[in-house]
PDB file of N, CA and C in Angstrom:
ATOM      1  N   UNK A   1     114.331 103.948 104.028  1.00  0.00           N
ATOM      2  CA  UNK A   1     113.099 104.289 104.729  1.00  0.00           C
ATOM      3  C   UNK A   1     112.188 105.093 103.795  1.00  0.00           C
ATOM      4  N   UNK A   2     112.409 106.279 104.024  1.00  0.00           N
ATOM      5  CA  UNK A   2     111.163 107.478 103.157  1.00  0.00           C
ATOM      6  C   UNK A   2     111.786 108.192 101.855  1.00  0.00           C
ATOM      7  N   UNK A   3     112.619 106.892 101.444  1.00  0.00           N
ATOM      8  CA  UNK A   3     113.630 107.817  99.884  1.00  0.00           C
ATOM      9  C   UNK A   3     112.670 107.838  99.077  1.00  0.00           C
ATOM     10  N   UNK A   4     111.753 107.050  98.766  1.00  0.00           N
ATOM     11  CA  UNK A   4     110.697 107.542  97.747  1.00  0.00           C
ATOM     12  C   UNK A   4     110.305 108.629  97.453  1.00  0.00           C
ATOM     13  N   UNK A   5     110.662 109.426  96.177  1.00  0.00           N
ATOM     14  CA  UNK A   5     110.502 110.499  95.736  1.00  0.00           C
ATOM     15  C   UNK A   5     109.206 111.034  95.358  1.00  0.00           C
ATOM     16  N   UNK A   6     108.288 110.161  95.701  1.00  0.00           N
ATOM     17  CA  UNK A   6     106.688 110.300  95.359  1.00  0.00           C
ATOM     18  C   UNK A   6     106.063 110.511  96.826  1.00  0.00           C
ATOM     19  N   UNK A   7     106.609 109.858  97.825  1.00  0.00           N
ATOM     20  CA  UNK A   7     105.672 109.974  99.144  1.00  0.00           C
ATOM     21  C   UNK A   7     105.147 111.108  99.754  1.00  0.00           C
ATOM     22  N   UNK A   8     106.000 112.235  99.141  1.00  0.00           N
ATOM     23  CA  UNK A   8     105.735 113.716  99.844  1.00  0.00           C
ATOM     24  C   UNK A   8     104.885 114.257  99.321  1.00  0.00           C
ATOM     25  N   UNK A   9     104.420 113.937  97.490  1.00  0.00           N
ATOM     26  CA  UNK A   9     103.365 114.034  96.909  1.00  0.00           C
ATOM     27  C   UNK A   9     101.916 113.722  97.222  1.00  0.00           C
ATOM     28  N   UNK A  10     102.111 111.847  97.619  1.00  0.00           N
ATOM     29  CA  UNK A  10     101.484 111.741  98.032  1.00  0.00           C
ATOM     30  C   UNK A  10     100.656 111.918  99.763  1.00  0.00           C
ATOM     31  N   UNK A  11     101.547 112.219 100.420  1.00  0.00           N
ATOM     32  CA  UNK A  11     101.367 113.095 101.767  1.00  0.00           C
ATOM     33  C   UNK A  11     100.700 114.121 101.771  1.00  0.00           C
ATOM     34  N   UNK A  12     100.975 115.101 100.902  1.00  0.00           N
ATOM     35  CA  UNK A  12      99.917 116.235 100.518  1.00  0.00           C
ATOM     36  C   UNK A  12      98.962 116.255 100.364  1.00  0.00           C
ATOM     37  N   UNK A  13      98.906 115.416  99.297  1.00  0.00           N
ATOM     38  CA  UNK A  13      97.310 114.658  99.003  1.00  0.00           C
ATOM     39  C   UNK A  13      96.438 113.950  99.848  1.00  0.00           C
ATOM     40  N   UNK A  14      96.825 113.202 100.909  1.00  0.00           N
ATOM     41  CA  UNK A  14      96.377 112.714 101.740  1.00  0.00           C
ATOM     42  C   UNK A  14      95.586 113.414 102.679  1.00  0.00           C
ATOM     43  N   UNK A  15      96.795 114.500 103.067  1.00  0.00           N
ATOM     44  CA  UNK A  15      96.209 115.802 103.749  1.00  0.00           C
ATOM     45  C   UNK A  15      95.022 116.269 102.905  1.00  0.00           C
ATOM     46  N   UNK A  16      95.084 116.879 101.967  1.00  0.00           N
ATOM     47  CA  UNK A  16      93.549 117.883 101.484  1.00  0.00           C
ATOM     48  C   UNK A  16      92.185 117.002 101.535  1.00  0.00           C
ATOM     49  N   UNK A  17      92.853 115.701 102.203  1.00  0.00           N
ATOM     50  CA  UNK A  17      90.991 114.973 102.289  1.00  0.00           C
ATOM     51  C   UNK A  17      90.621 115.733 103.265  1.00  0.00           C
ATOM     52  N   UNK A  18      89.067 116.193 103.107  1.00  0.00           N
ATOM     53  CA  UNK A  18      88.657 116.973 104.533  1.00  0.00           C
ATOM     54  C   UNK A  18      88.059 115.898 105.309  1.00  0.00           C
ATOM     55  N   UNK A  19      88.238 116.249 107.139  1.00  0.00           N
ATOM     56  CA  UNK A  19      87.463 115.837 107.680  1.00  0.00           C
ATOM     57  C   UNK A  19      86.099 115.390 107.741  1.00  0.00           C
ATOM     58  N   UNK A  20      85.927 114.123 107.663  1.00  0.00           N
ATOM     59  CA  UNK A  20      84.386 113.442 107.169  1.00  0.00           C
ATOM     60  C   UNK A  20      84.316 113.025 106.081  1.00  0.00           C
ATOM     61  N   UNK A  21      85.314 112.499 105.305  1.00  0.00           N
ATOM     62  CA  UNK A  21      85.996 112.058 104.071  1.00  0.00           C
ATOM     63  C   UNK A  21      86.135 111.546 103.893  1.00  0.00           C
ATOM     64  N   UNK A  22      86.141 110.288 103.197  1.00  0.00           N
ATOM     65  CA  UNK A  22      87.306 109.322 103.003  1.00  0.00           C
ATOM     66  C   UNK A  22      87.612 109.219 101.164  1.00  0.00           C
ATOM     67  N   UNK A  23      88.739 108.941 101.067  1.00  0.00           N
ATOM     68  CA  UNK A  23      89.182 108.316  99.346  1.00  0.00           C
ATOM     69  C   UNK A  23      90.299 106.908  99.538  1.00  0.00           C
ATOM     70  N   UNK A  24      89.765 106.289  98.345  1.00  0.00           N
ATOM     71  CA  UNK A  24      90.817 105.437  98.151  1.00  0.00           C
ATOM     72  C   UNK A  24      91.982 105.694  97.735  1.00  0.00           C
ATOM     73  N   UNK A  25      93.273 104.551  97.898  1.00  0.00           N
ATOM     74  CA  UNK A  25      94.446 104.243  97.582  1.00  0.00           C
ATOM     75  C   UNK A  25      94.432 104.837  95.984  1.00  0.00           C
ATOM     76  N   UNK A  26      93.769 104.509  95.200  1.00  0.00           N
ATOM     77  CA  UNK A  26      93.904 104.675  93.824  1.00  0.00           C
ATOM     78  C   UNK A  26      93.889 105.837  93.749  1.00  0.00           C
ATOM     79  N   UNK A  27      92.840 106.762  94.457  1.00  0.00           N
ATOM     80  CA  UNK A  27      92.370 107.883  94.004  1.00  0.00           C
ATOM     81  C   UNK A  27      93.047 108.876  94.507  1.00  0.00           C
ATOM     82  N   UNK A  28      93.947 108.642  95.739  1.00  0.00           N
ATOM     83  CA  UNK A  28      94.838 109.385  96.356  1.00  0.00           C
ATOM     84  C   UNK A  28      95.849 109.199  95.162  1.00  0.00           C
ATOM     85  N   UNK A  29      95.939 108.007  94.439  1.00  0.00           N
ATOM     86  CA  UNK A  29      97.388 107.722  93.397  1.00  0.00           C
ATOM     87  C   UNK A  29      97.037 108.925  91.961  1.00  0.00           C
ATOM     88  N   UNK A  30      95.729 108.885  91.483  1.00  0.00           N
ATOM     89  CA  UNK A  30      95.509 109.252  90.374  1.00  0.00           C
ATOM     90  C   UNK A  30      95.591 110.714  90.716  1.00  0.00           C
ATOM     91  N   UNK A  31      95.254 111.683  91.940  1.00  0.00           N
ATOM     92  CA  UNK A  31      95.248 112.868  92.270  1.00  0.00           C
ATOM     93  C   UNK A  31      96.671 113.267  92.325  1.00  0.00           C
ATOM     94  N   UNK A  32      97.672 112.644  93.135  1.00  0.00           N
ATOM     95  CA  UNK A  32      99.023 112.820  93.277  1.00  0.00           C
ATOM     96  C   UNK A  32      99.525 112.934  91.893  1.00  0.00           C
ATOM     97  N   UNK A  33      99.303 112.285  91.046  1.00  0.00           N
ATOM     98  CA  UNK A  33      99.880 112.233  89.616  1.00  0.00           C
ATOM     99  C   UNK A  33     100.743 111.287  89.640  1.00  0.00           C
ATOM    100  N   UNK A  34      99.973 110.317  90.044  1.00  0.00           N
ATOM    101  CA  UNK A  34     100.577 108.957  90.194  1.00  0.00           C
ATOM    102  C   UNK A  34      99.604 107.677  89.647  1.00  0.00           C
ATOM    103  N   UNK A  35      98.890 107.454  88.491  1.00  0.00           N
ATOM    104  CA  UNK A  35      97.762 106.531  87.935  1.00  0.00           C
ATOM    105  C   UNK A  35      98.683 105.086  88.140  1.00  0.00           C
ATOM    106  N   UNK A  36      97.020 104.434  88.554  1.00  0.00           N
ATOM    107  CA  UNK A  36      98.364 103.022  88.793  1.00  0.00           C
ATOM    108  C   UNK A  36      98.936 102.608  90.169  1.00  0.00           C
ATOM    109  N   UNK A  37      99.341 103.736  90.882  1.00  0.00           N
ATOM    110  CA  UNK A  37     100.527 103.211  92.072  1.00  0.00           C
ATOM    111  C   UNK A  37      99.156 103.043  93.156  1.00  0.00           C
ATOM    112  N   UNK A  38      98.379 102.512  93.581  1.00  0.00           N
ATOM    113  CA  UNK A  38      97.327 102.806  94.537  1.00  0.00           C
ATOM    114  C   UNK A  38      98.384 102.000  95.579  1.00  0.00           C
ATOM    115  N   UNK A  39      99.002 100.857  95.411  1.00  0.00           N
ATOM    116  CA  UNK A  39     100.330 100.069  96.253  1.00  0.00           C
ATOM    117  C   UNK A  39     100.843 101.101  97.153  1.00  0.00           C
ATOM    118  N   UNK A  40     101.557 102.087  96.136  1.00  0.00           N
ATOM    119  CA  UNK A  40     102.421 103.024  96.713  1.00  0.00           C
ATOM    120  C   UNK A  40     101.960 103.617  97.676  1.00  0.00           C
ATOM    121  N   UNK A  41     100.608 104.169  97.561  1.00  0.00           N
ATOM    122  CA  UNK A  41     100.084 104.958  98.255  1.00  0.00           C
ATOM    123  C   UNK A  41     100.082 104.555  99.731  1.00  0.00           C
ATOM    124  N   UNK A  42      99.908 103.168  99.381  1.00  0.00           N
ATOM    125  CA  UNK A  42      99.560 102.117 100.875  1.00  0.00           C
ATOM    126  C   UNK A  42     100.859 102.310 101.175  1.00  0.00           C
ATOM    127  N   UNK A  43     101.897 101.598 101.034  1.00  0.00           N
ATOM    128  CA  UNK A  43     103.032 101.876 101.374  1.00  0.00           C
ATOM    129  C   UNK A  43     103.790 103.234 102.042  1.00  0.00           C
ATOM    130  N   UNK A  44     103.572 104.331 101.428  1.00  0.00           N
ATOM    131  CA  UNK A  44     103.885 105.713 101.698  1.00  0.00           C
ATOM    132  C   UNK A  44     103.418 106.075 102.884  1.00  0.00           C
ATOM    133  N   UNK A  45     102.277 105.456 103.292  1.00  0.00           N
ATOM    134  CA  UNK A  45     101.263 105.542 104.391  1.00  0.00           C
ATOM    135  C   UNK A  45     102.127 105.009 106.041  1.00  0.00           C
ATOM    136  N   UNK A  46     102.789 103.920 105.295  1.00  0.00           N
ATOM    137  CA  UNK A  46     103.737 103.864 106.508  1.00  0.00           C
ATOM    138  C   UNK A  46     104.747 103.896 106.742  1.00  0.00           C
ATOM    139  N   UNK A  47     105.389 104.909 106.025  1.00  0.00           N
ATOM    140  CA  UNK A  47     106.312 105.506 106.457  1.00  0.00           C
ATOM    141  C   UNK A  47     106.354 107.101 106.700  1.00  0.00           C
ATOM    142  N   UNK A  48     105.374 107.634 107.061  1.00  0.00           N
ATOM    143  CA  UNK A  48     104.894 109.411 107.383  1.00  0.00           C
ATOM    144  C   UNK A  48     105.860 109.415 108.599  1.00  0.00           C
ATOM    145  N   UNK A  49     106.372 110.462 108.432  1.00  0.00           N
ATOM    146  CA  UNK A  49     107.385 110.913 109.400  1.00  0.00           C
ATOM    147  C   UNK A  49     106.542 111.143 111.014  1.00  0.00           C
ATOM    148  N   UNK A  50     107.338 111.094 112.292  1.00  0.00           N
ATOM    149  CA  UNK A  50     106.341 111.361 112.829  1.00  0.00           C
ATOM    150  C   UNK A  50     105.914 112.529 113.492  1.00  0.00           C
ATOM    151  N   UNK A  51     107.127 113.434 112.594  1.00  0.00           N
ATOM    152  CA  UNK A  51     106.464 115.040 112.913  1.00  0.00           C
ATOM    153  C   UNK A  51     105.396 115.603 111.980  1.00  0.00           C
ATOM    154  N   UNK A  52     105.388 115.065 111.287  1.00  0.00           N
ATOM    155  CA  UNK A  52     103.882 115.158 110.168  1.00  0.00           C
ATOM    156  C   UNK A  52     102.475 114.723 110.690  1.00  0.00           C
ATOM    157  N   UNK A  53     101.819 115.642 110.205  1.00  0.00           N
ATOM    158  CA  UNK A  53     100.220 115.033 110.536  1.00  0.00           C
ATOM    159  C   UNK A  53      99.314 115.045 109.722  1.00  0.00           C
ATOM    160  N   UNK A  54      99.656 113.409 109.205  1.00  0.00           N
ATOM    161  CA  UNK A  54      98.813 113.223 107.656  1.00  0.00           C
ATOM    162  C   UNK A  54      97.916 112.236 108.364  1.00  0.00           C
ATOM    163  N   UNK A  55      96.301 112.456 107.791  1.00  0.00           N
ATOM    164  CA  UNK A  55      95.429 111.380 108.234  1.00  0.00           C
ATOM    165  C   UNK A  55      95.107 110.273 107.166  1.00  0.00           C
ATOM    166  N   UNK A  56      96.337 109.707 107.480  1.00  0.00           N
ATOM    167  CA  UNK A  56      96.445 108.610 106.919  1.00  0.00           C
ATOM    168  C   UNK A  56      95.026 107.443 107.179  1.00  0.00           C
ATOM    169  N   UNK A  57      94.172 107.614 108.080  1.00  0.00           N
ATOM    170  CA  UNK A  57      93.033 106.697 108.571  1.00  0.00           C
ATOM    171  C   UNK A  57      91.657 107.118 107.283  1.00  0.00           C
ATOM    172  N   UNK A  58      92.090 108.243 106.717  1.00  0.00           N
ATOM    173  CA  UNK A  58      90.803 108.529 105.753  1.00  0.00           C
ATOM    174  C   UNK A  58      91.065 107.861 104.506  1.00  0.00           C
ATOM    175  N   UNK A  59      92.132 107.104 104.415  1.00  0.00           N
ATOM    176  CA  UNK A  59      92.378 105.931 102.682  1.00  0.00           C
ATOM    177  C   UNK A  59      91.638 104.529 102.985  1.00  0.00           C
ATOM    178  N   UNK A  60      91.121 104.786 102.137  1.00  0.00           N
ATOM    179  CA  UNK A  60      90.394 102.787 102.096  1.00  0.00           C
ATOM    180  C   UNK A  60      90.641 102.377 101.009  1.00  0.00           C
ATOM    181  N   UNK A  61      90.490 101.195 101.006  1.00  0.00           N
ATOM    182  CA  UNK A  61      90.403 100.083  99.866  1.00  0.00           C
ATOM    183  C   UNK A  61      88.819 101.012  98.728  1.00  0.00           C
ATOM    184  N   UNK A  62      89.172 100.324  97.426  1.00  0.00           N
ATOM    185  CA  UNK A  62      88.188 100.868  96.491  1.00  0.00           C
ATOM    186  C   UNK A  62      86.883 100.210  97.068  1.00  0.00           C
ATOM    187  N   UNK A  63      87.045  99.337  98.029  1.00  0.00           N
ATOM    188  CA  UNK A  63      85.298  98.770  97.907  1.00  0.00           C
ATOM    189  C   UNK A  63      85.018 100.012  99.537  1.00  0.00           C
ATOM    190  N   UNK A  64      85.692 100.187 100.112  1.00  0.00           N
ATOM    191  CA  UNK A  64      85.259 101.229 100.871  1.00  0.00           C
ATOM    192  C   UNK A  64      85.585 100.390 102.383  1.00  0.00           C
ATOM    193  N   UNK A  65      86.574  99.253 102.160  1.00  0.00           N
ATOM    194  CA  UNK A  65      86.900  98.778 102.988  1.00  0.00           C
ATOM    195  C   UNK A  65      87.894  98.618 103.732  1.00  0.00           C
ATOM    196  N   UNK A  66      88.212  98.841 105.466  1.00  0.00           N
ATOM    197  CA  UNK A  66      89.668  98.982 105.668  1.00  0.00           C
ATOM    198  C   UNK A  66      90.636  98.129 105.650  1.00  0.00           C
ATOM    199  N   UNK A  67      91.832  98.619 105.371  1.00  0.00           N
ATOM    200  CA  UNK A  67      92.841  97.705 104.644  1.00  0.00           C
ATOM    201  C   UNK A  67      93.539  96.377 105.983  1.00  0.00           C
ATOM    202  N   UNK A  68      92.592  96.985 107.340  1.00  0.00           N
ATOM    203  CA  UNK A  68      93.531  96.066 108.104  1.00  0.00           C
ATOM    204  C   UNK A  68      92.419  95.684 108.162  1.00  0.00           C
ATOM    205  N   UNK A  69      92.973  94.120 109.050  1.00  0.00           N
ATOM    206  CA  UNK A  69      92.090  93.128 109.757  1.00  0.00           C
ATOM    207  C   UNK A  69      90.671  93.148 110.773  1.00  0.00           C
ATOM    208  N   UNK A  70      89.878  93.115 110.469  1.00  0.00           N
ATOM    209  CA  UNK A  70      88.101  93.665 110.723  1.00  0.00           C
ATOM    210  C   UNK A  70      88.841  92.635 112.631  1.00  0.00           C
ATOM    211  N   UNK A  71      88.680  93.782 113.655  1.00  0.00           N
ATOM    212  CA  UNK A  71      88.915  93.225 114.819  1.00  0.00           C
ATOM    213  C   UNK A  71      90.384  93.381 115.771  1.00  0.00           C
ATOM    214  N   UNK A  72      90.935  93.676 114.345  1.00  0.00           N
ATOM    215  CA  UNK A  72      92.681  94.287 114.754  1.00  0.00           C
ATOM    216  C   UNK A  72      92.726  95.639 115.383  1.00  0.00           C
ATOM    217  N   UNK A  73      94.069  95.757 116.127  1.00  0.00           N
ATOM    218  CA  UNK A  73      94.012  96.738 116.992  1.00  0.00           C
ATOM    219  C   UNK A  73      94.198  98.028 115.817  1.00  0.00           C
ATOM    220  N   UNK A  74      94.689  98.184 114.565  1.00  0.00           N
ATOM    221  CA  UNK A  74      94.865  99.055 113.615  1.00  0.00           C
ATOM    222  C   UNK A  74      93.495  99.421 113.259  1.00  0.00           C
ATOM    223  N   UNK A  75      92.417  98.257 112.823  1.00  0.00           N
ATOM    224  CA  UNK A  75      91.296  98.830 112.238  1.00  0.00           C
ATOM    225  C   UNK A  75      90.158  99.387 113.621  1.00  0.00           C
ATOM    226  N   UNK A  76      90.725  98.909 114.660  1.00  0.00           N
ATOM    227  CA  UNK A  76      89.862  99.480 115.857  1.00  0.00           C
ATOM    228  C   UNK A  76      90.207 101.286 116.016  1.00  0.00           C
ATOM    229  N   UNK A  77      91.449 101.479 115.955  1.00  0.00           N
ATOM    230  CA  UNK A  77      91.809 102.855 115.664  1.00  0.00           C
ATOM    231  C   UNK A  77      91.521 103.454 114.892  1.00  0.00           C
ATOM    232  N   UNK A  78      91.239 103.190 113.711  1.00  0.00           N
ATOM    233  CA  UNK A  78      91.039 103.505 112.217  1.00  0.00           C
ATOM    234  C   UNK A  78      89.933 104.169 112.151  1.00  0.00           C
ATOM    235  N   UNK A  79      88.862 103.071 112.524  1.00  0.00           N
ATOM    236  CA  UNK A  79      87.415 103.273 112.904  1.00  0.00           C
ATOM    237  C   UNK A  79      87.280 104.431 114.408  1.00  0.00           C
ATOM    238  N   UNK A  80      88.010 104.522 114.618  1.00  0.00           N
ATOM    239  CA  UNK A  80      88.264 105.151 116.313  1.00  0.00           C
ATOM    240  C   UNK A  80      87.942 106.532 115.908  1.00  0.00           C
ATOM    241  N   UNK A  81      89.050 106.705 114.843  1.00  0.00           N
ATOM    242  CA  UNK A  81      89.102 108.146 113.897  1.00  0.00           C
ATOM    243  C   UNK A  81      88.318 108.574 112.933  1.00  0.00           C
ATOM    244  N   UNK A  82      87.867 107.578 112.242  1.00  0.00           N
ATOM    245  CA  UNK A  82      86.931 108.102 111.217  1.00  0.00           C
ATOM    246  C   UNK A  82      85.391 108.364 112.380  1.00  0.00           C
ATOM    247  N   UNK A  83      84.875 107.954 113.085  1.00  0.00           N
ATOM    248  CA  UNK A  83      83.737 107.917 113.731  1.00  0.00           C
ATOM    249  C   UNK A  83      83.786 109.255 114.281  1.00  0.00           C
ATOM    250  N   UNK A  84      85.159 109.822 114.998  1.00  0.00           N
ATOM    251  CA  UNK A  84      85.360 110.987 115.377  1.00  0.00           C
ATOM    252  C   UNK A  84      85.449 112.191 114.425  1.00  0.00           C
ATOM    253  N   UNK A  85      85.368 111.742 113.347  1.00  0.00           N
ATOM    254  CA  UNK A  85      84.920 112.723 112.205  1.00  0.00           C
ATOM    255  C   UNK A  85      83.335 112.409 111.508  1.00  0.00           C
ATOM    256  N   UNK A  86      83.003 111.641 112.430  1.00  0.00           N
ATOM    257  CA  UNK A  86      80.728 111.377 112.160  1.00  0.00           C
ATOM    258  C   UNK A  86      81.330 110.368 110.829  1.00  0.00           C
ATOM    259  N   UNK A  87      82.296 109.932 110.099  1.00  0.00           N
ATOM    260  CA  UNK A  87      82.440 108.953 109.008  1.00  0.00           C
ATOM    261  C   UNK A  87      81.470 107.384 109.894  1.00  0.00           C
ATOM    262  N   UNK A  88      80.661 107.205 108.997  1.00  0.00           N
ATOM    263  CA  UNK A  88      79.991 105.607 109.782  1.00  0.00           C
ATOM    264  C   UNK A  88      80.773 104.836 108.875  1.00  0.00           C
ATOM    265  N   UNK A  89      81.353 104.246 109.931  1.00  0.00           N
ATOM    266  CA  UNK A  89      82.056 102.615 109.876  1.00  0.00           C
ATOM    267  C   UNK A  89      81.677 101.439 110.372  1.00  0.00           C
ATOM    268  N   UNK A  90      80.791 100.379 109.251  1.00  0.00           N
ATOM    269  CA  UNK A  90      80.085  99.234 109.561  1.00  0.00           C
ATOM    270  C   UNK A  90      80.493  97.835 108.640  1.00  0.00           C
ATOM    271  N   UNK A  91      80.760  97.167 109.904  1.00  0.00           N
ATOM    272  CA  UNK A  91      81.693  95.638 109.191  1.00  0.00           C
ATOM    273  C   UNK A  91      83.451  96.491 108.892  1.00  0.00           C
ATOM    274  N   UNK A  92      83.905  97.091 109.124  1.00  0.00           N
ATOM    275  CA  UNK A  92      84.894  97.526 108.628  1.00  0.00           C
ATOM    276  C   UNK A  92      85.058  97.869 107.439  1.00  0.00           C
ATOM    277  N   UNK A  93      83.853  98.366 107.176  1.00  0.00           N
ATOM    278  CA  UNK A  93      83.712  99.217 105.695  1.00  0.00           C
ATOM    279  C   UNK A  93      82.941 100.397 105.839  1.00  0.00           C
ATOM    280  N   UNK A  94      83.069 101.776 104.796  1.00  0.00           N
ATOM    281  CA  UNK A  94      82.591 102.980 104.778  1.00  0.00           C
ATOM    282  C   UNK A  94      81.941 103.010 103.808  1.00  0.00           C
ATOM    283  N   UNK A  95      80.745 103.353 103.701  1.00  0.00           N
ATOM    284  CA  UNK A  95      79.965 103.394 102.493  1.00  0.00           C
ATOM    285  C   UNK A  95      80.272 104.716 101.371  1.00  0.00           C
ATOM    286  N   UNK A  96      81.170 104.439 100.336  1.00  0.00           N
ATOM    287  CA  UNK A  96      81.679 105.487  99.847  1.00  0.00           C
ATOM    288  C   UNK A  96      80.449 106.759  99.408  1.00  0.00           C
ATOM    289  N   UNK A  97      79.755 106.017  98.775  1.00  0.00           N
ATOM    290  CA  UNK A  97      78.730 106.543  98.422  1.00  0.00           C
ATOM    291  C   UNK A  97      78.192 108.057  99.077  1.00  0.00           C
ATOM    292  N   UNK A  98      78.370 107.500 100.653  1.00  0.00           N
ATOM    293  CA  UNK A  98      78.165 108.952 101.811  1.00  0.00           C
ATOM    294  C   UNK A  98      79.441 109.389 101.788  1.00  0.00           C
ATOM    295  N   UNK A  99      80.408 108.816 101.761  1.00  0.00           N
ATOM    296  CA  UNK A  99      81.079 109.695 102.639  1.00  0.00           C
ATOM    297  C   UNK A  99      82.946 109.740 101.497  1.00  0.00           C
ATOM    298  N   UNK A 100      82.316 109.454 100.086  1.00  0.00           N
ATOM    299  CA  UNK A 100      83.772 109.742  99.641  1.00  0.00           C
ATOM    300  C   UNK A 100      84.157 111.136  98.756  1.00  0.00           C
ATOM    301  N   UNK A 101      85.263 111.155  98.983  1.00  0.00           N
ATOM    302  CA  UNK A 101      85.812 112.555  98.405  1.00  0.00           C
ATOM    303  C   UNK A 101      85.599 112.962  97.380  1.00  0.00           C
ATOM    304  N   UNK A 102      84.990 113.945  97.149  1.00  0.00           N
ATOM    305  CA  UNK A 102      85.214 114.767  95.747  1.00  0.00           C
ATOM    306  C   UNK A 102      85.604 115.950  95.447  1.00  0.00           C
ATOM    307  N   UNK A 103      86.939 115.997  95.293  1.00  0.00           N
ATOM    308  CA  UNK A 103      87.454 117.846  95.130  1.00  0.00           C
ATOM    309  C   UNK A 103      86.853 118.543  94.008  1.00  0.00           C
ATOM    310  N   UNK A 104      86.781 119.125  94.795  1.00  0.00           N
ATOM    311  CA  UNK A 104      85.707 120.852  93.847  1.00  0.00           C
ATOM    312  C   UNK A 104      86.981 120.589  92.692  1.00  0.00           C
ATOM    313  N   UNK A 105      86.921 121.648  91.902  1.00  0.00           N
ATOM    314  CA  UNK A 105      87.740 122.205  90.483  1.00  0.00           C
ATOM    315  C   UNK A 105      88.670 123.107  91.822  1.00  0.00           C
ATOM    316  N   UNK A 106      88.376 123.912  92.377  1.00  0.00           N
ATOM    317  CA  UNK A 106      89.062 124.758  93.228  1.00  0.00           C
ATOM    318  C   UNK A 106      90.093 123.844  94.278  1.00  0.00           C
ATOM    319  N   UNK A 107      89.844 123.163  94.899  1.00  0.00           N
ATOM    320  CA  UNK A 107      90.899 122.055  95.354  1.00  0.00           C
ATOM    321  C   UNK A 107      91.543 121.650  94.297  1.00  0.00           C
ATOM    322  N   UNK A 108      91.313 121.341  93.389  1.00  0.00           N
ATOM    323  CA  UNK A 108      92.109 120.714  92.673  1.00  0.00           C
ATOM    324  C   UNK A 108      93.166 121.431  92.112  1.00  0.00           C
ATOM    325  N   UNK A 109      92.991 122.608  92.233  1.00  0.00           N
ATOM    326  CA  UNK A 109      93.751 123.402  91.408  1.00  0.00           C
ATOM    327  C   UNK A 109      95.122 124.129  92.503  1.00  0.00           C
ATOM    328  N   UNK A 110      94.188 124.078  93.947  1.00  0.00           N
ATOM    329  CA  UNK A 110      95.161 124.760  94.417  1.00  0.00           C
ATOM    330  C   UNK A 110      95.945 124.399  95.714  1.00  0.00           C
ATOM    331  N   UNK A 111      94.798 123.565  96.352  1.00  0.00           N
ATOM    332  CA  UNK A 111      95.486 122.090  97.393  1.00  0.00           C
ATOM    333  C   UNK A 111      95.819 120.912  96.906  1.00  0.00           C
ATOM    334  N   UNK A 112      95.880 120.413  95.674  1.00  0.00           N
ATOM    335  CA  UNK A 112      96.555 119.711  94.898  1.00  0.00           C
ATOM    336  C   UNK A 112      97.528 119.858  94.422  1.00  0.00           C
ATOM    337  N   UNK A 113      97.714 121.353  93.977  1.00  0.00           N
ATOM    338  CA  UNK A 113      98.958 121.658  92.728  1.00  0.00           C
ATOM    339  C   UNK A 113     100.308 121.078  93.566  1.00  0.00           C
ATOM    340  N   UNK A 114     100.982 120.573  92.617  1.00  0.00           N
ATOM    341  CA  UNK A 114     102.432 119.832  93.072  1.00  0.00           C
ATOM    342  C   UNK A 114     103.332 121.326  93.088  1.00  0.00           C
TER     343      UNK A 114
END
């Protein structure tokens, strides 16, 4: 199930996106200290324990698009959540441009550190 020795890394990371946020798979990978695994990231995503509360709904695809099916009951939720954080979600895509993450030097240093 959750033996992956990276997922808790990347769980963390997931967490310090703030509300009204979103980042991609990659960028959650390259922050974790993981370049490369953007897969993993997706993966890790479903298996979060379910006493944890990682918002897993703020990762998109690099084009800013969600990873499930535009109409599926996953991306209806998805969108359910990001909207409830004012994120605009149109066609099942987020315009990164508004609304993607960028950690200060100060996040990075200290809601990042492994």
């Amino acid at each position: 199930m959750s033996h992956n020795p990276h997922y808790k890394q990347i769980w963390q990371t997931v967490c310090a996106i703030p509300a009204g946020k979103v980042a991609s798979y990659g960028q959650i990978a390259d922050l974790a200290g993981l370049p490369g695994r953007a897969r993993l990231v997706g993966k890790s995503l479903g298996y979060i324990p379910s006493d944890m509360s990682v918002p897993w709904y703020r990762v998109l695809r690099s084009s800013g698009q969600l990873a499930f099916p535009k109409g599926s009951e996953q991306a209806m939720k998805q969108t359910g959540l990001l909207q409830d954080e004012n994120v605009a979600v149109l066609s099942n895509r987020v315009k990164l441009a508004s609304f993607q993450w960028q950690p200060t030097l100060e996040e990075m240093l200290w809601k990042l550190q492994q």
